[in-house]
N, C-alpha and C. Protein backbone atom coordinates (compact mmCIF):
# COMPACT_ATOMS: atom_id res chain seq x y z
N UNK A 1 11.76 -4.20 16.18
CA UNK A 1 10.73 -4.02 15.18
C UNK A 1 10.96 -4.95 14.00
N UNK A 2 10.35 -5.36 13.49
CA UNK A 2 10.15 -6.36 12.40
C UNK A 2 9.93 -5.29 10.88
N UNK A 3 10.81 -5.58 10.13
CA UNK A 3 10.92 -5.10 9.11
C UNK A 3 10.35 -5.40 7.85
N UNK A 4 9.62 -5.44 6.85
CA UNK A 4 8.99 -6.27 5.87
C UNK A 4 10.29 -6.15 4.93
N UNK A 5 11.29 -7.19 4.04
CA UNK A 5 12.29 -6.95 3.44
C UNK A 5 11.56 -7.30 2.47
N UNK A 6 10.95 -8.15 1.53
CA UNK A 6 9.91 -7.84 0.47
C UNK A 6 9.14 -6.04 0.21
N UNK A 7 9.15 -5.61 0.89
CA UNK A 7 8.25 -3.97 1.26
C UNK A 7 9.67 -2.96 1.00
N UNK A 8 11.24 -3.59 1.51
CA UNK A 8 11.97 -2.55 1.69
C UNK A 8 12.54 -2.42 0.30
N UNK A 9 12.62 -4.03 -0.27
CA UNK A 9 13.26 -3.89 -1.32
C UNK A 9 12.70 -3.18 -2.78
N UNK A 10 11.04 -3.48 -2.81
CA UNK A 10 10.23 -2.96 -3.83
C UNK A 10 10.58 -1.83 -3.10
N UNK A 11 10.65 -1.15 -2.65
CA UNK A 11 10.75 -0.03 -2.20
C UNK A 11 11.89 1.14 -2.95
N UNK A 12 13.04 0.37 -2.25
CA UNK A 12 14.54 0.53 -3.03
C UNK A 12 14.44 0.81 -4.80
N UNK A 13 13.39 -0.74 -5.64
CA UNK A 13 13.78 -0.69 -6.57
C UNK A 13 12.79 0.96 -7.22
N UNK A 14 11.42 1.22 -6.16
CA UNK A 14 11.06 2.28 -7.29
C UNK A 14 11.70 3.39 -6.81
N UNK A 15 12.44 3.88 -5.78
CA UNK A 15 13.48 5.00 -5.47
C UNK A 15 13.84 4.90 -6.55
N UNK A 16 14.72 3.91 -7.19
CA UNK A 16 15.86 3.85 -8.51
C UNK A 16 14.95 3.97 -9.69
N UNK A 17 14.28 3.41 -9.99
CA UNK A 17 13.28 3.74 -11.25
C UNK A 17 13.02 5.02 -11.19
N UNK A 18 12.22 5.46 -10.22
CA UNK A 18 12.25 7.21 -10.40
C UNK A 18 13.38 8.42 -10.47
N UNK A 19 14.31 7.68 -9.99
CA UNK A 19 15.46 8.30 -10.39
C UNK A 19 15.93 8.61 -11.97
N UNK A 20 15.96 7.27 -12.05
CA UNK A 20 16.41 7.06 -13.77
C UNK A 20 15.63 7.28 -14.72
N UNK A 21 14.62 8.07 -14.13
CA UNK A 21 13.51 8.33 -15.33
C UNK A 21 12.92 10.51 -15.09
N UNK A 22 13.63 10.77 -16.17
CA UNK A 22 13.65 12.01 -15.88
C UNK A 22 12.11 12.77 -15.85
N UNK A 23 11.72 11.70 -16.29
CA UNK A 23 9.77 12.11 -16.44
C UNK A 23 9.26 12.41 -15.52
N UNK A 24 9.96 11.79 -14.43
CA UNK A 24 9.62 12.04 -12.78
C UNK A 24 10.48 13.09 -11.90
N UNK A 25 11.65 13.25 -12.62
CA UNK A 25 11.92 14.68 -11.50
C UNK A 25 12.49 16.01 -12.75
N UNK A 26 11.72 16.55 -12.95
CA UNK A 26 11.63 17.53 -14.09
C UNK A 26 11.91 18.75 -13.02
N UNK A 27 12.63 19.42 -13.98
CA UNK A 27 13.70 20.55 -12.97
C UNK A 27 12.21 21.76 -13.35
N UNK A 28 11.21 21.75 -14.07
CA UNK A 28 10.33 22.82 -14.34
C UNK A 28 8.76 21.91 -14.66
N UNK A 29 8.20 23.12 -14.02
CA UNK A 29 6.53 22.30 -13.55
C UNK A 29 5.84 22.26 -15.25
N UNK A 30 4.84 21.08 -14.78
CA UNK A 30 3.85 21.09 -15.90
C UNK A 30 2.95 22.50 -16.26
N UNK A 31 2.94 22.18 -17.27
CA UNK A 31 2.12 23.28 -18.11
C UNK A 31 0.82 23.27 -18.71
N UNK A 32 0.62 21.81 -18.50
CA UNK A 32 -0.84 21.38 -19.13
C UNK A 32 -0.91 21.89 -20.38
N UNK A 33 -0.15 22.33 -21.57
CA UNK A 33 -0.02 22.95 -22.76
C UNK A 33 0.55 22.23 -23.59
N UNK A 34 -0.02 22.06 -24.75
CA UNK A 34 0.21 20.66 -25.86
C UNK A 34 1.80 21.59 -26.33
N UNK A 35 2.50 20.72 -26.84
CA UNK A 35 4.04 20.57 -26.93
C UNK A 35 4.16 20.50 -28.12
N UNK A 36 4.82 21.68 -28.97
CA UNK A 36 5.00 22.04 -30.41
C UNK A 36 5.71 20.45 -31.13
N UNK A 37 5.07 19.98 -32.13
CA UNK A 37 5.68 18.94 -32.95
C UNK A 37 5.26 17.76 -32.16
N UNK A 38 4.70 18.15 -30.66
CA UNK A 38 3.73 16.62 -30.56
C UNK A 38 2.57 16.38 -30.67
N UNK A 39 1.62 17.90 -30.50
CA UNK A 39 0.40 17.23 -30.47
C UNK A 39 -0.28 17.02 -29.48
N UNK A 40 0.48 16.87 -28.32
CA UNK A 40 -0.12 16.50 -27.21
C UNK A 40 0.50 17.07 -25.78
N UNK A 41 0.09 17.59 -25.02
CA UNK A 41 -0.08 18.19 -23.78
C UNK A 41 1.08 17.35 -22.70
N UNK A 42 1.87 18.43 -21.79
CA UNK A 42 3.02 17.73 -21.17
C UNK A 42 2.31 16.25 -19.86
N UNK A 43 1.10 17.15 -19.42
CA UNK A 43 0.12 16.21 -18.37
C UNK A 43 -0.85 16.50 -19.26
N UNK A 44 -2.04 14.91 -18.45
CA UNK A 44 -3.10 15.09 -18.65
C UNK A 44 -4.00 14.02 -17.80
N UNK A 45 -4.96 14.74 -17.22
CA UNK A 45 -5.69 14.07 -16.48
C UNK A 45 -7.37 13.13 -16.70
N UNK A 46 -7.34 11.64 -16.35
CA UNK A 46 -8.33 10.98 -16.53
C UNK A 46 -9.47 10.29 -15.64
N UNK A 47 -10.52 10.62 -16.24
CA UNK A 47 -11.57 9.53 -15.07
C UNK A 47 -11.36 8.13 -15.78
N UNK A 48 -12.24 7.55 -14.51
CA UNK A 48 -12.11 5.73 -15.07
C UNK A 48 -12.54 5.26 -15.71
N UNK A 49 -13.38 6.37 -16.81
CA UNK A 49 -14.17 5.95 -18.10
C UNK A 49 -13.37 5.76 -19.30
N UNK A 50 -11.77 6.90 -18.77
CA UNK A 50 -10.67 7.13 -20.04
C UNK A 50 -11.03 8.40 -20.19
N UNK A 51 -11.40 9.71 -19.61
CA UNK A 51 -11.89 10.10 -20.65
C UNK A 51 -11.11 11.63 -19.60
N UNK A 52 -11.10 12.51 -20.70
CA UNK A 52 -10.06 13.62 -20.15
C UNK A 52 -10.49 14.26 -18.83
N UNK A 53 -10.46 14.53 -17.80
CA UNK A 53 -10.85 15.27 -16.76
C UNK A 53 -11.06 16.54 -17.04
N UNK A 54 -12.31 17.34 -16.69
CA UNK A 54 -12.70 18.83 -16.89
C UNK A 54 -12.83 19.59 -15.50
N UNK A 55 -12.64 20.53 -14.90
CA UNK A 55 -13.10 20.97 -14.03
C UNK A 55 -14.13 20.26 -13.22
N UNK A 56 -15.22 20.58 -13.81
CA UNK A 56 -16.52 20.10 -12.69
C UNK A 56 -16.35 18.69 -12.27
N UNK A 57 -15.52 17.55 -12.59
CA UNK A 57 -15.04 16.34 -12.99
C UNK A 57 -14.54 16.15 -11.14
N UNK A 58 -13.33 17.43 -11.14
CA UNK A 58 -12.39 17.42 -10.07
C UNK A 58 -13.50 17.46 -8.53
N UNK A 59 -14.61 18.07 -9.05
CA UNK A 59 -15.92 17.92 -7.40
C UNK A 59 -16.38 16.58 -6.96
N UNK A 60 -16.45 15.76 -8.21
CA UNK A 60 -16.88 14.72 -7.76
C UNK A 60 -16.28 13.51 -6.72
N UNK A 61 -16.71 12.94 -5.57
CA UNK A 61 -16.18 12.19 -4.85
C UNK A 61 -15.17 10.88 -5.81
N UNK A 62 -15.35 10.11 -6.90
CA UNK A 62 -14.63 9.33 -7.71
C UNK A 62 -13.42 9.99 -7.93
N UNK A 63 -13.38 11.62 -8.09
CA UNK A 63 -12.01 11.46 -9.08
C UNK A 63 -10.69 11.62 -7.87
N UNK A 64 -10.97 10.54 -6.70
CA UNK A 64 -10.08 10.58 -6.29
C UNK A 64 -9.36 9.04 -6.58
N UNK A 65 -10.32 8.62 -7.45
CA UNK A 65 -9.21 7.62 -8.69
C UNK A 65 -9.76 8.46 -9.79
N UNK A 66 -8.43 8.20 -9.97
CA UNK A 66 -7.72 9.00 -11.34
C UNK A 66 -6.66 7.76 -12.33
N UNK A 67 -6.38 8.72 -13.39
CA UNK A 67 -5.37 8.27 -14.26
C UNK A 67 -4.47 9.32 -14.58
N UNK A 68 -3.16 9.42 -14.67
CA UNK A 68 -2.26 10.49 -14.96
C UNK A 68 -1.59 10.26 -16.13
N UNK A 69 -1.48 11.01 -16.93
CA UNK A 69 -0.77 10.77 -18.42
C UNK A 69 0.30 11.96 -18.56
N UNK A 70 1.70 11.02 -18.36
CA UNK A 70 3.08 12.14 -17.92
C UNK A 70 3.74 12.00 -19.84
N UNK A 71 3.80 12.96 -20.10
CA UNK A 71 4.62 12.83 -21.68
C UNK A 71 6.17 12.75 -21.69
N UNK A 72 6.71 11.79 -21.93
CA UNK A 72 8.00 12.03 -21.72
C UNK A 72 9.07 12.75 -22.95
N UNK A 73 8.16 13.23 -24.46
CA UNK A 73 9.38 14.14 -24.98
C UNK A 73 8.29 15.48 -24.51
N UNK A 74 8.28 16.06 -23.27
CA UNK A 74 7.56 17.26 -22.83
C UNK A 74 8.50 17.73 -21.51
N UNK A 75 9.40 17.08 -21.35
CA UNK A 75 10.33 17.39 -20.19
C UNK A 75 10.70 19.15 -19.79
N UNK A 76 10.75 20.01 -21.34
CA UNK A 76 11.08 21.22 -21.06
C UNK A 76 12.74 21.52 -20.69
N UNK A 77 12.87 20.22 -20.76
CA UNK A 77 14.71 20.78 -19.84
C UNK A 77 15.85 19.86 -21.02
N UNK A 78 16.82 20.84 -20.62
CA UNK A 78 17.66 19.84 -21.38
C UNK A 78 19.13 19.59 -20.61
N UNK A 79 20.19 18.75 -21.30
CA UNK A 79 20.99 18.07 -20.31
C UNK A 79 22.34 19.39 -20.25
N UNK A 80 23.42 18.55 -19.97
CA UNK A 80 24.98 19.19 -19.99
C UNK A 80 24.98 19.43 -21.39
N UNK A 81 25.08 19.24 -22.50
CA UNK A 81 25.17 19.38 -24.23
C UNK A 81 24.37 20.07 -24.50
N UNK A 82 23.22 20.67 -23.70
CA UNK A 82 22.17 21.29 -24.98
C UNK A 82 20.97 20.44 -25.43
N UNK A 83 20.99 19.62 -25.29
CA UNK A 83 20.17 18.74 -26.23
C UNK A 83 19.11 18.37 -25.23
N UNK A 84 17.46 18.39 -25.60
CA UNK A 84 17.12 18.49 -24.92
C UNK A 84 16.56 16.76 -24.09
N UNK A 85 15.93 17.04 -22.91
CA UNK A 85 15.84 15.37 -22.55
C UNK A 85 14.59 15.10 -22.71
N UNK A 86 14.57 13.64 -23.18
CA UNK A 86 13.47 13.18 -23.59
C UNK A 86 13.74 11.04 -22.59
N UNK A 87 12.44 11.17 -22.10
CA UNK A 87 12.32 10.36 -21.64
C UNK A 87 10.98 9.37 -22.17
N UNK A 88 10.39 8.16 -21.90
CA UNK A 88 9.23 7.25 -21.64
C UNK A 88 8.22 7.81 -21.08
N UNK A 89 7.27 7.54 -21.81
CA UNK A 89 5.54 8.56 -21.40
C UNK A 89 5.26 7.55 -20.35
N UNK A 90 4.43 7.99 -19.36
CA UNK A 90 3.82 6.99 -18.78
C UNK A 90 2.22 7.44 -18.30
N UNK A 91 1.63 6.39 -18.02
CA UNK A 91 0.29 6.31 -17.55
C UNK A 91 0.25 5.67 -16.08
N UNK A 92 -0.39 6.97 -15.04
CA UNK A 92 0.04 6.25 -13.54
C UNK A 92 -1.77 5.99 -13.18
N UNK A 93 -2.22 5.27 -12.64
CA UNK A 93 -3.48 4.91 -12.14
C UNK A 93 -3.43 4.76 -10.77
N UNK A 94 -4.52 5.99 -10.17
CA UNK A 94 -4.44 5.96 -9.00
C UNK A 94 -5.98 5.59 -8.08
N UNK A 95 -6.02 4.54 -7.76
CA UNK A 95 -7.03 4.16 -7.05
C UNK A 95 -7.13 3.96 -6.10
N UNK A 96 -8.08 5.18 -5.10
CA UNK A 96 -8.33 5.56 -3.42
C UNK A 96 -9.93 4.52 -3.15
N UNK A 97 -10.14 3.77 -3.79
CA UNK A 97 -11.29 3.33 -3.63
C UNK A 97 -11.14 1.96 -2.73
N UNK A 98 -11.65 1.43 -1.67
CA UNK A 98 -11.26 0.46 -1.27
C UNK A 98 -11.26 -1.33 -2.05
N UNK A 99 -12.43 -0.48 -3.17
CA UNK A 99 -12.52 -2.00 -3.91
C UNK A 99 -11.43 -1.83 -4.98
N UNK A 100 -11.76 -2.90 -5.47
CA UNK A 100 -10.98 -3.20 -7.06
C UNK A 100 -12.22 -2.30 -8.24
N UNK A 101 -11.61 -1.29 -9.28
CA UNK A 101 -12.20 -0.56 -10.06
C UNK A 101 -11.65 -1.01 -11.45
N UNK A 102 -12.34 -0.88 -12.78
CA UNK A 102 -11.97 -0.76 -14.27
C UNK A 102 -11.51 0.05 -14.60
N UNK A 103 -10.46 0.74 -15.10
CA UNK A 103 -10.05 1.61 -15.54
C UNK A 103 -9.40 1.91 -16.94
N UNK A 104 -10.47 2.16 -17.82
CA UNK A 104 -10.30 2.21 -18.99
C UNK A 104 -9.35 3.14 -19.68
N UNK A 105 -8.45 2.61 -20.31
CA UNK A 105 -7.11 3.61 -20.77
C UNK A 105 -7.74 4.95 -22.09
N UNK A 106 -6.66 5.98 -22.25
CA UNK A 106 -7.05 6.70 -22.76
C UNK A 106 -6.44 6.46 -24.49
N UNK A 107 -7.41 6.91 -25.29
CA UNK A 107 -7.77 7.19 -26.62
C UNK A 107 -5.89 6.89 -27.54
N UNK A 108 -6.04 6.21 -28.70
CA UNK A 108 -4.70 6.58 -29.09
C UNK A 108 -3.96 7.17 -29.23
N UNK A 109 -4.23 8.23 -29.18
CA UNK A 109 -4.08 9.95 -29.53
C UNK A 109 -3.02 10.16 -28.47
N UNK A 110 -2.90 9.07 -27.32
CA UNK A 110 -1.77 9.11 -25.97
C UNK A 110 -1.00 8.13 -26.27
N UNK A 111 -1.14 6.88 -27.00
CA UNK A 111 -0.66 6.11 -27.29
C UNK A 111 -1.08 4.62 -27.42
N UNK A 112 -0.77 3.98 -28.48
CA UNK A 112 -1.74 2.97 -29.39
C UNK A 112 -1.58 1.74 -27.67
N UNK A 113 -0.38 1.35 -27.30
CA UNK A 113 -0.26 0.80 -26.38
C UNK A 113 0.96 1.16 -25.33
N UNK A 114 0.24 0.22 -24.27
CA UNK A 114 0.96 0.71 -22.64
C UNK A 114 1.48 -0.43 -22.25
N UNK A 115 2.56 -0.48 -21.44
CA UNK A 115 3.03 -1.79 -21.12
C UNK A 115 3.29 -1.48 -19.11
N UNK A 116 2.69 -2.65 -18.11
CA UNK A 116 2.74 -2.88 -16.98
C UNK A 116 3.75 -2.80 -16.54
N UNK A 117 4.32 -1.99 -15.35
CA UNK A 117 5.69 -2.01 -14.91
C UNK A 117 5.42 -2.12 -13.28
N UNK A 118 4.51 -1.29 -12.77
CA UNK A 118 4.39 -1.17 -11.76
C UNK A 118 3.27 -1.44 -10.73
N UNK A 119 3.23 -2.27 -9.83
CA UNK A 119 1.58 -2.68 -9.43
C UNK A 119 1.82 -2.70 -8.09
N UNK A 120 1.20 -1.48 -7.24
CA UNK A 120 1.88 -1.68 -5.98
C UNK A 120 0.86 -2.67 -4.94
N UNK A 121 -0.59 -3.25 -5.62
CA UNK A 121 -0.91 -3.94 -4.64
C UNK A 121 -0.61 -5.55 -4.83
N UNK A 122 0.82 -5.47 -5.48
CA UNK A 122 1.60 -6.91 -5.63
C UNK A 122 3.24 -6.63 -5.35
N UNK A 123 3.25 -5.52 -4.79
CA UNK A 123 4.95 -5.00 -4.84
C UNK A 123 5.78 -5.33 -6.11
N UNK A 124 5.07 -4.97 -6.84
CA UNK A 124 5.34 -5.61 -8.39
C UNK A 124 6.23 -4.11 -8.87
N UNK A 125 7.57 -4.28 -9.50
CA UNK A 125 8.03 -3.70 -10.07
C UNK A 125 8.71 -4.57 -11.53
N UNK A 126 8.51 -4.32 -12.74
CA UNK A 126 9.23 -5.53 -13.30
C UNK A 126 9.74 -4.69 -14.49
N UNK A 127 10.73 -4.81 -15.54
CA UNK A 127 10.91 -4.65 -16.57
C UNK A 127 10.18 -4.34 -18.05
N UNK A 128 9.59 -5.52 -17.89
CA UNK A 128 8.14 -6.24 -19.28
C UNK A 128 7.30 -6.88 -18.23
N UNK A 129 6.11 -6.64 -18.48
CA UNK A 129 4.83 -6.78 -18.02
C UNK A 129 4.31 -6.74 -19.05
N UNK A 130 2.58 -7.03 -18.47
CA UNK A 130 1.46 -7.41 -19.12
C UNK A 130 1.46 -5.93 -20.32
N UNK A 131 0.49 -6.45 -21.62
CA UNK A 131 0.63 -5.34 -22.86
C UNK A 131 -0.97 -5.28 -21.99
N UNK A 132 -0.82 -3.80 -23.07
CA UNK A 132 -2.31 -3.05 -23.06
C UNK A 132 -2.61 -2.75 -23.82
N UNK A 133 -4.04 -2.42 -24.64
CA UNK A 133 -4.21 -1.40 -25.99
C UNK A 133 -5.11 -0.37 -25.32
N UNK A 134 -4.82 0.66 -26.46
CA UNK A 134 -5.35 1.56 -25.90
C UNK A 134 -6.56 1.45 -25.94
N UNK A 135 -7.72 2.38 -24.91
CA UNK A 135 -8.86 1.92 -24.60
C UNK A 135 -9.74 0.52 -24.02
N UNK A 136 -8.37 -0.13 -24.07
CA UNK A 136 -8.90 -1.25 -23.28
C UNK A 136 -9.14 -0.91 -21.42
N UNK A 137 -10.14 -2.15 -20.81
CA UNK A 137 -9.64 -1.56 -19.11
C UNK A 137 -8.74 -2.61 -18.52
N UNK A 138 -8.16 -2.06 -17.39
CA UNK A 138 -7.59 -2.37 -16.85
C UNK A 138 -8.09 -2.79 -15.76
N UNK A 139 -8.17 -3.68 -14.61
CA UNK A 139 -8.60 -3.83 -13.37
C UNK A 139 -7.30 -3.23 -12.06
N UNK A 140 -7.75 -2.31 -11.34
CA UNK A 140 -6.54 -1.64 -10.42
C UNK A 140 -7.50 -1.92 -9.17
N UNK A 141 -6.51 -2.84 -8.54
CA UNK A 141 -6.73 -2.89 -6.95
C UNK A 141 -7.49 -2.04 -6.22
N UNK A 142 -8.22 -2.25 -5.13
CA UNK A 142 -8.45 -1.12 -4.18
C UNK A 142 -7.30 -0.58 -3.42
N UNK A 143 -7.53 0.74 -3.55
CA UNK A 143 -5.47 1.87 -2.65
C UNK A 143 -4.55 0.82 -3.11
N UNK A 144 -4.35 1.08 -4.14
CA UNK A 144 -3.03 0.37 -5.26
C UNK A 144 -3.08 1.33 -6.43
N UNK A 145 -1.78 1.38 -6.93
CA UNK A 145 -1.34 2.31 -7.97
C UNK A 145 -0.93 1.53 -9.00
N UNK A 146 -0.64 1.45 -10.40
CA UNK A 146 -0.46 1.01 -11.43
C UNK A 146 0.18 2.13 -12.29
N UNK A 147 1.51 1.40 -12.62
CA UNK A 147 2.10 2.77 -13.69
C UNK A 147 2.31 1.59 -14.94
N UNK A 148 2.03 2.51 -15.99
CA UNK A 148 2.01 1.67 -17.67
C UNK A 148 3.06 2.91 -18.25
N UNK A 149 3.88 1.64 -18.90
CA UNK A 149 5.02 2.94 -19.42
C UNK A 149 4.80 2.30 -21.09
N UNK A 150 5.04 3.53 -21.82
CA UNK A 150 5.03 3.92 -23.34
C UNK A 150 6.63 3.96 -23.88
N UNK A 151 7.42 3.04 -24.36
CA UNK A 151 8.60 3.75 -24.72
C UNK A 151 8.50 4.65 -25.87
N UNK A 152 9.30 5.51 -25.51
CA UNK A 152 9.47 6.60 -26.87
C UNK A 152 10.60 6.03 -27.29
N UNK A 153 10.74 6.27 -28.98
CA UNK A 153 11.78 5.70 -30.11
C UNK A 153 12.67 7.12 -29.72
N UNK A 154 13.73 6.79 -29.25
CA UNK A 154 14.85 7.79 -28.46
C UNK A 154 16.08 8.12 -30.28
């Protein structure tokens, strides 16, 4: 069998990124409930307008692209010391559509800007990537994912 080693290695590197990023394996589920002293909600879900997802939102055939907005001081858990963990917010864009879609980011209120890390219809994993502001769009592949990470001042 023929192996794609470009495919295995992007592969490898987001195993390790999700590892090292506690935003992604949270020992306790979301709550969808804004987070005392932030303001803002641990998840939150978007259409490709930017704009918050409501119920009746979830019927429609589109919102199977989406945008996900993960908070990273909303973790809920804390380490060996007590102290609790706080990780990098991120914004994941998920597009089931076969074309290429706009996907307009959400309001500042999530964060003034987003920075490109992850583009899976380029096996793109990188460090620093392309900037974003908020409310600007984005163009996301057709069945390609896009994650925009926010650092938090730790």
């Amino acid at each position: 069998d023929h192996i794609d080693i470009g495919l295995l290695q992007f592969t490898r590197k987001l195993i390790h990124f999700f590892k090292t990023h506690p935003a992604f394996s949270r020992r306790k589920w979301f709550k969808g409930l804004p987070i005392k002293g932030v303001g803002l909600e641990d998840i939150a879900w978007f259409s490709v307008e930017g704009l918050e997802m409501k119920e009746e939102n979830w019927q429609l055939d589109h919102a199977r692209s989406l945008g996900v907005y993960i908070n990273g001081k909303a973790i809920r858990s804390v380490d060996q010391k007590g102290k609790p963990i706080v990780d990098d917010s991120f914004y994941i864009i998920f597009n089931a559509h076969s074309e290429s879609l706009p996907f307009k980011l959400p309001p500042p209120k999530f964060t003034k800007e987003w920075m490109k890390i992850i583009d899976t219809d380029l096996n793109l994993l990188e460090q620093k990537g392309d900037i974003y502001k908020s409310g600007e769009e984005i163009i996301v592949q057709g069945r390609s994912v896009v994650v925009l990470q926010h650092p938090e001042k730790k």
